[in-house]
N, C-alpha and C. Protein backbone atom coordinates (compact mmCIF):
# COMPACT_ATOMS: atom_id res chain seq x y z
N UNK A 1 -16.28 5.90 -29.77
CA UNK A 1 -15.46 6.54 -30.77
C UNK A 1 -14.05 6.72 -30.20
N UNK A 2 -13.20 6.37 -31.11
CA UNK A 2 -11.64 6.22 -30.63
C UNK A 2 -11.39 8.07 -30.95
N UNK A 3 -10.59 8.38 -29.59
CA UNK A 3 -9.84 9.82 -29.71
C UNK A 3 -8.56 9.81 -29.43
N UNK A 4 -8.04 10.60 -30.33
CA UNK A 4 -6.45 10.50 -30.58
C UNK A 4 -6.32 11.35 -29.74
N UNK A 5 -5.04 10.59 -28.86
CA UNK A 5 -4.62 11.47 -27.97
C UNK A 5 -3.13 12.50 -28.40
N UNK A 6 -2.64 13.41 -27.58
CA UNK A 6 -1.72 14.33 -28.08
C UNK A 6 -0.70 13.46 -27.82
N UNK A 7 0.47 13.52 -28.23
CA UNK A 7 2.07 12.88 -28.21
C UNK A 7 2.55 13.36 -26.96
N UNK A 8 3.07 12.58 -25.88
CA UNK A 8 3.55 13.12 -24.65
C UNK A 8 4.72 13.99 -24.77
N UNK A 9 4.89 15.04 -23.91
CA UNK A 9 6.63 15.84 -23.98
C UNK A 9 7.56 14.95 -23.99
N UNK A 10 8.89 15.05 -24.34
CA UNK A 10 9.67 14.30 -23.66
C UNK A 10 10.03 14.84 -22.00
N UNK A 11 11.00 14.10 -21.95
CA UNK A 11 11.35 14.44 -19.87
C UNK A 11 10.48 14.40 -18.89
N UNK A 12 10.71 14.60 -17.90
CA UNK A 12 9.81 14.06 -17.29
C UNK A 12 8.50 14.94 -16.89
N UNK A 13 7.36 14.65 -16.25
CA UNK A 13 5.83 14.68 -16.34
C UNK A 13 5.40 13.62 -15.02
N UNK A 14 4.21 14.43 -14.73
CA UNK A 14 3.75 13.32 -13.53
C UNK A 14 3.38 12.10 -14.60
N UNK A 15 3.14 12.12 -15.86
CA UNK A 15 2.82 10.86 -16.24
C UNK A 15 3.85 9.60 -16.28
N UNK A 16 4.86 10.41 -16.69
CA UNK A 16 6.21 9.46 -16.56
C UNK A 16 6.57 9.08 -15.32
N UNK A 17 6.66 9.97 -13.99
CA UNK A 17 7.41 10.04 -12.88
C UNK A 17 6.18 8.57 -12.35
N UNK A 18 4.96 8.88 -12.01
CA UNK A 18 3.80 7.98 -12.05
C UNK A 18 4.18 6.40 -12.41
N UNK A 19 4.15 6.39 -13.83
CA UNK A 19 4.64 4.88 -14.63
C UNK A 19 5.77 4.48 -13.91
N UNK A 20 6.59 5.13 -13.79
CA UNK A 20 8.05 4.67 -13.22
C UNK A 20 7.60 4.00 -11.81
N UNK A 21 7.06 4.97 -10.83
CA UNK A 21 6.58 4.95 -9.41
C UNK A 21 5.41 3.67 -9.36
N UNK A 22 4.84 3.30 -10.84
CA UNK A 22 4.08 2.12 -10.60
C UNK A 22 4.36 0.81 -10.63
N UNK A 23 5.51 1.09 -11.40
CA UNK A 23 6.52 -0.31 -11.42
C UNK A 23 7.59 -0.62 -10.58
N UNK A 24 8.10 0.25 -9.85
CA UNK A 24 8.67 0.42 -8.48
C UNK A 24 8.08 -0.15 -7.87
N UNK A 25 6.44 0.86 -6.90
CA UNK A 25 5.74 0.31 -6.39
C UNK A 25 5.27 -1.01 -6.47
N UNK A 26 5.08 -2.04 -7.10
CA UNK A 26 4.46 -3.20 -7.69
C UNK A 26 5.77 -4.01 -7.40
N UNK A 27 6.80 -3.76 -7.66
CA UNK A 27 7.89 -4.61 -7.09
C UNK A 27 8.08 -4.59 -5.60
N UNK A 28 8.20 -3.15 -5.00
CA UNK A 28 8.46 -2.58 -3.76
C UNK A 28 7.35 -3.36 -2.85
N UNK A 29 6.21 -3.71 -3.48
CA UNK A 29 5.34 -4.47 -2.30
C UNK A 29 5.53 -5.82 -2.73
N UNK A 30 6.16 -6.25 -3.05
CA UNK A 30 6.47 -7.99 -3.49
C UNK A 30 7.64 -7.79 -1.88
N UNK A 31 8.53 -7.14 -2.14
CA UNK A 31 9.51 -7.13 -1.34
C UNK A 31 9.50 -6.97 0.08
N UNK A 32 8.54 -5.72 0.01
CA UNK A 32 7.61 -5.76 1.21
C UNK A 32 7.48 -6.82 1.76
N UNK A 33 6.52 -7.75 1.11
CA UNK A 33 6.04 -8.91 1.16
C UNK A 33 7.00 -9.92 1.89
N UNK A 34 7.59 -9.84 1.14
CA UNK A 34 8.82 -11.16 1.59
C UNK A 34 9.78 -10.92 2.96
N UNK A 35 10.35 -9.88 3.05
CA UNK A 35 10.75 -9.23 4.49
C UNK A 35 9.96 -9.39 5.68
N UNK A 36 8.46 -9.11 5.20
CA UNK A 36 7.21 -9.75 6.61
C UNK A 36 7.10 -10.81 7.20
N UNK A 37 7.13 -11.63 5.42
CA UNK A 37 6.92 -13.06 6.07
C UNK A 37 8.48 -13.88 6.42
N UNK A 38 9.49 -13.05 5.93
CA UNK A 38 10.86 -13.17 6.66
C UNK A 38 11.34 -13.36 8.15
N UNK A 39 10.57 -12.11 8.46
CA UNK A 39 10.64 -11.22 9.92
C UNK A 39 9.56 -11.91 11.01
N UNK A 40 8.53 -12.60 10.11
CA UNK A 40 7.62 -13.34 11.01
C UNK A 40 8.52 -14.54 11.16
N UNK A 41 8.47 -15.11 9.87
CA UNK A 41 9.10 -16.80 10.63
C UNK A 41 10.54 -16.73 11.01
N UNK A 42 11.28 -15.69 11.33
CA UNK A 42 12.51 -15.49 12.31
C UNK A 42 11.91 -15.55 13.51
N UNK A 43 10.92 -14.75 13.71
CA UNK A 43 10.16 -14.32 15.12
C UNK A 43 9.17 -15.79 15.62
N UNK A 44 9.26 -16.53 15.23
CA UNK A 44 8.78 -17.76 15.41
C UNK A 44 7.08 -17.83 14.84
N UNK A 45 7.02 -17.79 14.19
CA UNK A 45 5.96 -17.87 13.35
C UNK A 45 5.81 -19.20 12.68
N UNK A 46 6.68 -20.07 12.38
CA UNK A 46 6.17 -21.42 11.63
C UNK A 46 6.20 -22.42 13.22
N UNK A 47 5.88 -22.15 14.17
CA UNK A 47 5.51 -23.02 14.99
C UNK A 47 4.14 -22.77 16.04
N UNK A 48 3.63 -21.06 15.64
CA UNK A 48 2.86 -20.71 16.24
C UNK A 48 2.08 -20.45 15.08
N UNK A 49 1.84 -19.92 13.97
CA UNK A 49 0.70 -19.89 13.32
C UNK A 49 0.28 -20.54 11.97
N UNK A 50 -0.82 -20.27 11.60
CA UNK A 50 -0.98 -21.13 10.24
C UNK A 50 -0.93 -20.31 9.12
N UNK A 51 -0.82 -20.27 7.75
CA UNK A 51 -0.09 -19.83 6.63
C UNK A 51 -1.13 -18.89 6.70
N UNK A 52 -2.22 -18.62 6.39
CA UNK A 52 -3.50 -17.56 6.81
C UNK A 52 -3.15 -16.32 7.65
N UNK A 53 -2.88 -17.11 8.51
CA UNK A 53 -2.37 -15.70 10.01
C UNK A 53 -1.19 -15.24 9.69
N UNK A 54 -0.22 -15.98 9.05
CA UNK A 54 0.89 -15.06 8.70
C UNK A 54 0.82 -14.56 7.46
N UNK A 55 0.06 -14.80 6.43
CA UNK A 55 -0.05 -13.77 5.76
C UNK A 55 -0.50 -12.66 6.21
N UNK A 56 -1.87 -12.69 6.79
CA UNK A 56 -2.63 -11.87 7.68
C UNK A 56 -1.62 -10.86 8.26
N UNK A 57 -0.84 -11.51 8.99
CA UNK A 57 -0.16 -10.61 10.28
C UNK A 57 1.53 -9.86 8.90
N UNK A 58 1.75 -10.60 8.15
CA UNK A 58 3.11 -10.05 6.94
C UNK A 58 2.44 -8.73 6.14
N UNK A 59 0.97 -8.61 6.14
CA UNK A 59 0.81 -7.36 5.70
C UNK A 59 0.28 -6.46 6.52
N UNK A 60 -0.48 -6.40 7.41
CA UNK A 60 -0.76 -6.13 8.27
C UNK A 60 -0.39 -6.07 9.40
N UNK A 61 0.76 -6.46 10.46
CA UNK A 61 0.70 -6.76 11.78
C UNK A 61 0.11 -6.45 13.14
N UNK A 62 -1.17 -6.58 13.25
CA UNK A 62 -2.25 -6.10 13.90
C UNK A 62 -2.50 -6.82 15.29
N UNK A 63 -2.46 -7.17 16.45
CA UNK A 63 -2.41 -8.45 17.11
C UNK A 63 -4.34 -8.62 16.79
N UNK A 64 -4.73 -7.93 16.58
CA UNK A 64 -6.05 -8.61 16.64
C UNK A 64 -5.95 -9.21 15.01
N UNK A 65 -5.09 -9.62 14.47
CA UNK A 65 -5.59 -10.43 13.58
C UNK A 65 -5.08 -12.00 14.08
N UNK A 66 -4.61 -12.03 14.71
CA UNK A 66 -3.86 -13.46 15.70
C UNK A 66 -4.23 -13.74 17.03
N UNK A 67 -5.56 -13.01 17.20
CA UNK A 67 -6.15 -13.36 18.54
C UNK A 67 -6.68 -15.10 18.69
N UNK A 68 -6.95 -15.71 17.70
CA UNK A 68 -7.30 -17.28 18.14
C UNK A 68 -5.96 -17.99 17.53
N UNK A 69 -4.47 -17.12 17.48
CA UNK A 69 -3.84 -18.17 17.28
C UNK A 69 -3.29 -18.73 18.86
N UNK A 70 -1.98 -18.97 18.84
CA UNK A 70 -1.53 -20.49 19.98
C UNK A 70 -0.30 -19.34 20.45
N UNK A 71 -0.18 -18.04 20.14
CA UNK A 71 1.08 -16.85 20.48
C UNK A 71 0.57 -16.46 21.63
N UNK A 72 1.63 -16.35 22.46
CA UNK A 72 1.59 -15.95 24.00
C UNK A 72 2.53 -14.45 23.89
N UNK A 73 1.57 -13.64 24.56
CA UNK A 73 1.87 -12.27 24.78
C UNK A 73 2.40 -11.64 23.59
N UNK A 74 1.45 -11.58 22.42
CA UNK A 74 1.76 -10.69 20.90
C UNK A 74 2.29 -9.58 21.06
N UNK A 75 2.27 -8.65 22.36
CA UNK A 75 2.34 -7.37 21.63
C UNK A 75 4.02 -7.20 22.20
N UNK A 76 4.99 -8.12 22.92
CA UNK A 76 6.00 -7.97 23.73
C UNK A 76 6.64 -8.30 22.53
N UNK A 77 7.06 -9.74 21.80
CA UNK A 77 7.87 -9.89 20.50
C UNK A 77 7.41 -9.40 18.92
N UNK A 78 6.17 -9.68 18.97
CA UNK A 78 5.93 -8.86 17.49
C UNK A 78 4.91 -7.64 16.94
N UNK A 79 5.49 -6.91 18.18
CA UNK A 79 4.97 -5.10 17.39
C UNK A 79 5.95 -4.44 18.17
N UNK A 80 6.47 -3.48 16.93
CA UNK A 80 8.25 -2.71 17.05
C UNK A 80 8.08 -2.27 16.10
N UNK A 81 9.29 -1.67 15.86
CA UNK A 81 9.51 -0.56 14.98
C UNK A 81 9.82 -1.25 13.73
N UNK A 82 10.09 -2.66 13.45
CA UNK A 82 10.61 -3.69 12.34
C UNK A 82 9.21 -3.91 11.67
N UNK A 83 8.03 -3.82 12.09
CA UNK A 83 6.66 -4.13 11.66
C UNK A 83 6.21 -2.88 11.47
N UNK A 84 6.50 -1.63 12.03
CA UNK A 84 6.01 0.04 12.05
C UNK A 84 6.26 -0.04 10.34
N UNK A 85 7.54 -0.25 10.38
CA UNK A 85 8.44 0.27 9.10
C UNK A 85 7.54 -0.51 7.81
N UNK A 86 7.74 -1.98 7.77
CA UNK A 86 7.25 -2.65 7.19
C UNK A 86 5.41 -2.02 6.81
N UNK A 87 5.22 -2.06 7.92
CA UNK A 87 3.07 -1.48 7.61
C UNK A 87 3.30 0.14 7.06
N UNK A 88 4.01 1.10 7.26
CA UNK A 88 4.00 1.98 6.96
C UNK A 88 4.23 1.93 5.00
N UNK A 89 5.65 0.88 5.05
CA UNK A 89 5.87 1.30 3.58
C UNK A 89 4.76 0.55 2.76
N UNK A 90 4.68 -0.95 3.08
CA UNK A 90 3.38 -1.12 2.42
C UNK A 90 1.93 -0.55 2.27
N UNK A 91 1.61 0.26 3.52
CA UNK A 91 0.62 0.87 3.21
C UNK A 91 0.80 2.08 2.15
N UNK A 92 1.80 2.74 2.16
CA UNK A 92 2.51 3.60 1.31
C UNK A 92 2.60 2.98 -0.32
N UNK A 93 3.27 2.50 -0.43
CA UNK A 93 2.85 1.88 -1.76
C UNK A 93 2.08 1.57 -2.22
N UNK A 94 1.11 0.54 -1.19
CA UNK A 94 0.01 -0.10 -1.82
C UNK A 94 -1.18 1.04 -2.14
N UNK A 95 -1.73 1.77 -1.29
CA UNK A 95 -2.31 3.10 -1.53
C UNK A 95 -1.75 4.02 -2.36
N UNK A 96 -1.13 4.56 -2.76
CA UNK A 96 -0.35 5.15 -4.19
C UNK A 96 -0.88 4.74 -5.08
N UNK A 97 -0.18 3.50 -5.22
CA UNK A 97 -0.18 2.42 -6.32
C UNK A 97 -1.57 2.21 -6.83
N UNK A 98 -2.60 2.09 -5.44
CA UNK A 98 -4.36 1.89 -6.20
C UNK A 98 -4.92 3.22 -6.65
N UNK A 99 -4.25 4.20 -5.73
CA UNK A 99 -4.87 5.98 -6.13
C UNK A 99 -4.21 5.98 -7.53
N UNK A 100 -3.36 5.90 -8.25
CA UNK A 100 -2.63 6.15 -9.14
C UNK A 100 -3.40 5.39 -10.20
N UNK A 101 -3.44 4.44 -10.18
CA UNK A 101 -4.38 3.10 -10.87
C UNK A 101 -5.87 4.10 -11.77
N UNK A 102 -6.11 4.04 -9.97
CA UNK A 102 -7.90 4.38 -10.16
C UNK A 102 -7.76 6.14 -11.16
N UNK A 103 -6.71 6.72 -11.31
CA UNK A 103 -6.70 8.16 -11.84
C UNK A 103 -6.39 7.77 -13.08
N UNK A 104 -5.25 6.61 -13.20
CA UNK A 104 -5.38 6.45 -14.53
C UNK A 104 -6.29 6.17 -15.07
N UNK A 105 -7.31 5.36 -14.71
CA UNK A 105 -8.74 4.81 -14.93
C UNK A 105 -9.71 6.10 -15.54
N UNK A 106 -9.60 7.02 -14.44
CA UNK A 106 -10.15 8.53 -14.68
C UNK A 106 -10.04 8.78 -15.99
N UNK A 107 -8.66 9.20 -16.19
CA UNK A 107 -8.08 9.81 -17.09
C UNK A 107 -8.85 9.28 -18.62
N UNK A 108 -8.59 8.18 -18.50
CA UNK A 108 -9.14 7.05 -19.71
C UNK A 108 -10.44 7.02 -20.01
N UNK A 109 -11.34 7.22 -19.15
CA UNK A 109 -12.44 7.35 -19.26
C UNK A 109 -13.49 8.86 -19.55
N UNK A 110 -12.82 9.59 -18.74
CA UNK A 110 -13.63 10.83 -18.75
C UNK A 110 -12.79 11.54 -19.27
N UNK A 111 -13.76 12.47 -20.11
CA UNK A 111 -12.47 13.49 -21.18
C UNK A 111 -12.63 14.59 -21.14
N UNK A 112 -13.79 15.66 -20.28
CA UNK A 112 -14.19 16.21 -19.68
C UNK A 112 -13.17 16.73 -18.82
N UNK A 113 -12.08 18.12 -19.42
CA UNK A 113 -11.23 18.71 -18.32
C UNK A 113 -11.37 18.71 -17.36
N UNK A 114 -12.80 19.88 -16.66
CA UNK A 114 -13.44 19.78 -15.64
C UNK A 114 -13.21 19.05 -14.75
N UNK A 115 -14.30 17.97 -14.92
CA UNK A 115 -14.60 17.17 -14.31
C UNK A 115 -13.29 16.11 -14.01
N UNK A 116 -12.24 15.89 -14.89
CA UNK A 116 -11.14 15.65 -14.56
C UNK A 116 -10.42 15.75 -13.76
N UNK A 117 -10.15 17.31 -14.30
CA UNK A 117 -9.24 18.26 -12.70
C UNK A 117 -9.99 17.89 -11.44
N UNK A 118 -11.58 17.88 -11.42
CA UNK A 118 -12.51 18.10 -9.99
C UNK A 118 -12.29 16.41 -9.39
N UNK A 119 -11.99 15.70 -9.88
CA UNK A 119 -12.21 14.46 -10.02
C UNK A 119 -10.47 13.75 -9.19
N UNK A 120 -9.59 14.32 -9.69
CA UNK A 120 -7.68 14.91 -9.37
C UNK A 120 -7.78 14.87 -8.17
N UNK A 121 -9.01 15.94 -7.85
CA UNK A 121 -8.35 16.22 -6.78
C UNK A 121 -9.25 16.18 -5.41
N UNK A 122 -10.50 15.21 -6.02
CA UNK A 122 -11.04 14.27 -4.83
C UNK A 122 -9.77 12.66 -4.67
N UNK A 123 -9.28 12.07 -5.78
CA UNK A 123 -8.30 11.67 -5.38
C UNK A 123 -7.15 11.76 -4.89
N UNK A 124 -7.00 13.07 -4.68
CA UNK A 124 -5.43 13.46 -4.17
C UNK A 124 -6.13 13.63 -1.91
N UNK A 125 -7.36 14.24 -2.03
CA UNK A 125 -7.64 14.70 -1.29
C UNK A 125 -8.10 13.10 -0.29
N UNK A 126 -8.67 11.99 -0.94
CA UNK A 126 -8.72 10.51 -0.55
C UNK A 126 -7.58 10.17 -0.26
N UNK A 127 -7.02 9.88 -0.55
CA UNK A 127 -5.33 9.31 -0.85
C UNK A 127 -4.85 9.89 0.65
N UNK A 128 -4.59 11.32 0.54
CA UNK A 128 -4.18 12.21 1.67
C UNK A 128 -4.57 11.29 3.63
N UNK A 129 -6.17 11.22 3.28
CA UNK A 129 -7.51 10.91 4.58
C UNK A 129 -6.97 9.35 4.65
N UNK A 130 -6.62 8.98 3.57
CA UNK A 130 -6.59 7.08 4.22
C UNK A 130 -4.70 6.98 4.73
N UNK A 131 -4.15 7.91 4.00
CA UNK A 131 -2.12 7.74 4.77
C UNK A 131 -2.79 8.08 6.24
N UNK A 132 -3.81 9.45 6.36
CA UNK A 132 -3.51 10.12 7.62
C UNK A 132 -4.25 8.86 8.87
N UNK A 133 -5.01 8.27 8.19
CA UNK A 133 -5.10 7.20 8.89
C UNK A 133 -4.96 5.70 9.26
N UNK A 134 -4.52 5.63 8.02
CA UNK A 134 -3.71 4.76 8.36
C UNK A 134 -2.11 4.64 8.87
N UNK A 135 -1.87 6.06 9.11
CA UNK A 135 -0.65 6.27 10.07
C UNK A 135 -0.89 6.48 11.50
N UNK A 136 -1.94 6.89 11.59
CA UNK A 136 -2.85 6.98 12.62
C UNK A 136 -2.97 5.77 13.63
N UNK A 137 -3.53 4.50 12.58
CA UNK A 137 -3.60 3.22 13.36
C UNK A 137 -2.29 2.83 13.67
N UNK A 138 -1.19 2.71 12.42
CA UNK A 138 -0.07 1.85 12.48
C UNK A 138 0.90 2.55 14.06
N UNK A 139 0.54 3.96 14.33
CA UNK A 139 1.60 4.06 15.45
C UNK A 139 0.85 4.41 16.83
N UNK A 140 -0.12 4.12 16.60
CA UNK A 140 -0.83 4.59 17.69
C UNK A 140 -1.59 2.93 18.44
N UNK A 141 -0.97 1.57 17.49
CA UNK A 141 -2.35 0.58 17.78
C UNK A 141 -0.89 -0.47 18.41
């Protein structure tokens, strides 16, 4: 059964601020994107790895994801603060961007205040546990 929903306020609302922040985000990791695999094949990447590993390593830069490539001494030229930055904001976006997703999903589905709100704020409280660790790995690995 279709339920009519109420007419949004005008100005702004986490629903608006959200939408805005999802289409940001969604660009912001394209860009992401392209700066990695920028920053890799400056750093010599189209003579040491194959299109796999540098994707691998443009979102991630992990040296254990380039352990069977042909790169001598990974962790001296490519892990710095140019790859910190890069893994931080993509992880930042990209996690937002799916928590935000998956609430809208919520929202749409369950209509149940309750369980809504209770539901808020196991995602706010997820969201929180995967930045704290995945900031965790990115400056500590």
């Amino acid at each position: 059964m279709l339920r009519s929903q109420t007419i949004p306020r005008r100005g702004w609302s986490l629903e608006f601020v959200m939408w805005v922040f999802t289409r940001i985000s969604g660009a912001g990791m394209l860009i992401v994107g392209a700066l990695g695999m920028a920053g890799a094949l400056w750093m010599g990447a189209r003579t040491q790895m194959d299109l796999a590993t540098l994707m691998r390593w443009t979102f991630f830069p992990n040296p254990n994801h380039i352990v069977n490539s042909n790169i001598p001494d990974v962790n001296l030229g490519w892990v710095g603060v140019y790859w910190q930055i890069l893994q931080t904001l993509i992880i930042f976006l990209g996690v937002t961007h799916g928590f935000n997703g998956l609430r809208v999903v919520i929202e749409d589905y369950i209509h149940s205040v309750l369980i809504n709100r209770v539901l808020r704020v196991i995602i706010l409280l997820l969201w929180i546990a995967v930045m704290v660790i995945a900031f965790y790995i990115i400056f500590t690995s």
